[in-house]
Every structure is written in C-alpha cells, then in structure tokens.
Protein backbone atom coordinates (compact mmCIF):
# COMPACT_ATOMS: atom_id res chain seq x y z
CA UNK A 1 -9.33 2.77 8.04
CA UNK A 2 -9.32 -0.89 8.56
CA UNK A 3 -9.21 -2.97 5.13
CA UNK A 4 -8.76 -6.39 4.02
CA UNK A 5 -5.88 -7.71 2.70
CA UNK A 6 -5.02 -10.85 0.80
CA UNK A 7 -1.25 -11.53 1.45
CA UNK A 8 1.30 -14.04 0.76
CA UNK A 9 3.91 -15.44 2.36
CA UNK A 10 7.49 -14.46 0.85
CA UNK A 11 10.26 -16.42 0.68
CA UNK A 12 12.13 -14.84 4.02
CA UNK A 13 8.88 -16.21 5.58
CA UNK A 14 7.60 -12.72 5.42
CA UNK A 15 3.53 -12.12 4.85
CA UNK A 16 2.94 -9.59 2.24
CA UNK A 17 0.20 -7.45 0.81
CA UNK A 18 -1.62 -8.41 -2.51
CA UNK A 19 -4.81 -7.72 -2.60
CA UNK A 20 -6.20 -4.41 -1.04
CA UNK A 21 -9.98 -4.52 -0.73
CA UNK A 22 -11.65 -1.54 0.93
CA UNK A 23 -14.60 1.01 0.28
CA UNK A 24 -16.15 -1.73 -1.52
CA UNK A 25 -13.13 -1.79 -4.23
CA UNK A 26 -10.32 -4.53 -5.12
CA UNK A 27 -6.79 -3.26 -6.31
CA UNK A 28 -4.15 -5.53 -6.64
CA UNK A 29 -0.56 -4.71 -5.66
CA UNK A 30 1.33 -3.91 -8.36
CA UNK A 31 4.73 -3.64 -6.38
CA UNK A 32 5.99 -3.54 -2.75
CA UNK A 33 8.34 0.06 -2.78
CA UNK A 34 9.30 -0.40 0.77
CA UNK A 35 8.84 -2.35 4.11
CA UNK A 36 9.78 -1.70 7.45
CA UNK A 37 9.08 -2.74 11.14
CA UNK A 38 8.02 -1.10 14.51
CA UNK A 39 7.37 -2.89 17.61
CA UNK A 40 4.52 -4.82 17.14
CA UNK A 41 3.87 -3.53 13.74
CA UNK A 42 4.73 -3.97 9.62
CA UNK A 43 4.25 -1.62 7.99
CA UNK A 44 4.40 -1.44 3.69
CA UNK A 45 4.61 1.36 1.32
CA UNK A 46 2.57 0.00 -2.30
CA UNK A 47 1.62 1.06 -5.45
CA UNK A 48 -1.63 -0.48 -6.53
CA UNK A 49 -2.64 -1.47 -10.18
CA UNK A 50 -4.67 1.43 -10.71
CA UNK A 51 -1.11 3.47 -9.78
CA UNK A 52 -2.04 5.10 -6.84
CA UNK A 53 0.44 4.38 -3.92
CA UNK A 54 -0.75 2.99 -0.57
CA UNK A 55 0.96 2.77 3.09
CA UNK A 56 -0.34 -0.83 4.93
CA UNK A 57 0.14 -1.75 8.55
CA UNK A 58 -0.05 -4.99 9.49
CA UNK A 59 -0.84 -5.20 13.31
CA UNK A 60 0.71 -8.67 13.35
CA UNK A 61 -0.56 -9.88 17.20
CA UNK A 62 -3.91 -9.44 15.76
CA UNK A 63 -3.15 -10.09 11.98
CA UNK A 64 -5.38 -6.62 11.30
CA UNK A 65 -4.26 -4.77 8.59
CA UNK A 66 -4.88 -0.63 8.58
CA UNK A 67 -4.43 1.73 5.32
CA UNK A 68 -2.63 4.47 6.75
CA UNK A 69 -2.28 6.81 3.66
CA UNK A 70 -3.74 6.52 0.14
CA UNK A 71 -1.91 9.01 -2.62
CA UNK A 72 -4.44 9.43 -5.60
CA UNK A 73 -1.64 9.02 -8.90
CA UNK A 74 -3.86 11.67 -10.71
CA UNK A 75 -3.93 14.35 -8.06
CA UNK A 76 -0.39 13.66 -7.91
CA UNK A 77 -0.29 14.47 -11.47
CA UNK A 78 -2.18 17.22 -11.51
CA UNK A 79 0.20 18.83 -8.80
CA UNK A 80 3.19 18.43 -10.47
CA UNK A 81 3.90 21.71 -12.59
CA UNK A 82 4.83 20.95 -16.66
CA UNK A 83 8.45 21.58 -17.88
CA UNK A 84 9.44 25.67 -18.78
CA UNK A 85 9.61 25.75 -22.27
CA UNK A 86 13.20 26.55 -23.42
C-alpha cells in the first residue's frame, strides 16, 4: 500500500519516518524500533501513537514510501492468553 510519509532528517544524515498518513488517517511515530537496509531500499519497523506497530519502506531512488505490514496493538492483545492463576 503506498502511503505518505512526513520524515526528517536524523543526525547521521539519515531520513526518517514521522508522520504516517494513509486510508485517510494521520498517526504520528511514536518510536523508530528498528532500521535496516537492502539494495535500493530502507526499510523501518514503528510503533505509531495509537500503539499499533508499522513496517515502512522507503524506495529511496524514487523517495516512495510503502507500508509493508500494519500489527493492530488490540488484536495483538486480544491474542495474547492471560496469566494461569496460581
């Protein structure tokens, strides 16, 4: 799904998400969990301020960014079974 994303530049010189807007909805990146590069690509693992946790690429010849995998943090929530009671 192709998105817009406001970014910044870093100070390694590095452009980063911080803005997501897609679907009509803006969600401001609440932290960057992890980054890492392919050939022509960046890609960056975020959780958003509404706590769901989002996987950018950046194709940087073309400066288009992609969402490549959106984790809903209540599905996630409702997945994960509750403590056995001791």
């Amino acid at each position: 799904m192709r998105i817009r994303v406001e970014s910044r530049v870093d100070d390694q010189g590095t452009e980063t998400p911080r803005m997501i807007d897609f679907d009509g909805r803006q969600v401001a990146v609440a932290e960057t969990l992890d980054q890492w590069q392919g050939a022509d690509y960046r890609y960056f693992k975020v959780r958003g301020e509404d706590g769901n946790l989002y996987i950018l690429r950046l194709d940087e010849p073309r400066a288009e960014w992609e969402l490549t995998l959106f984790r809903d943090a209540r599905a996630e929530a409702a997945q994960t079974p509750a403590p056995a009671p001791r």
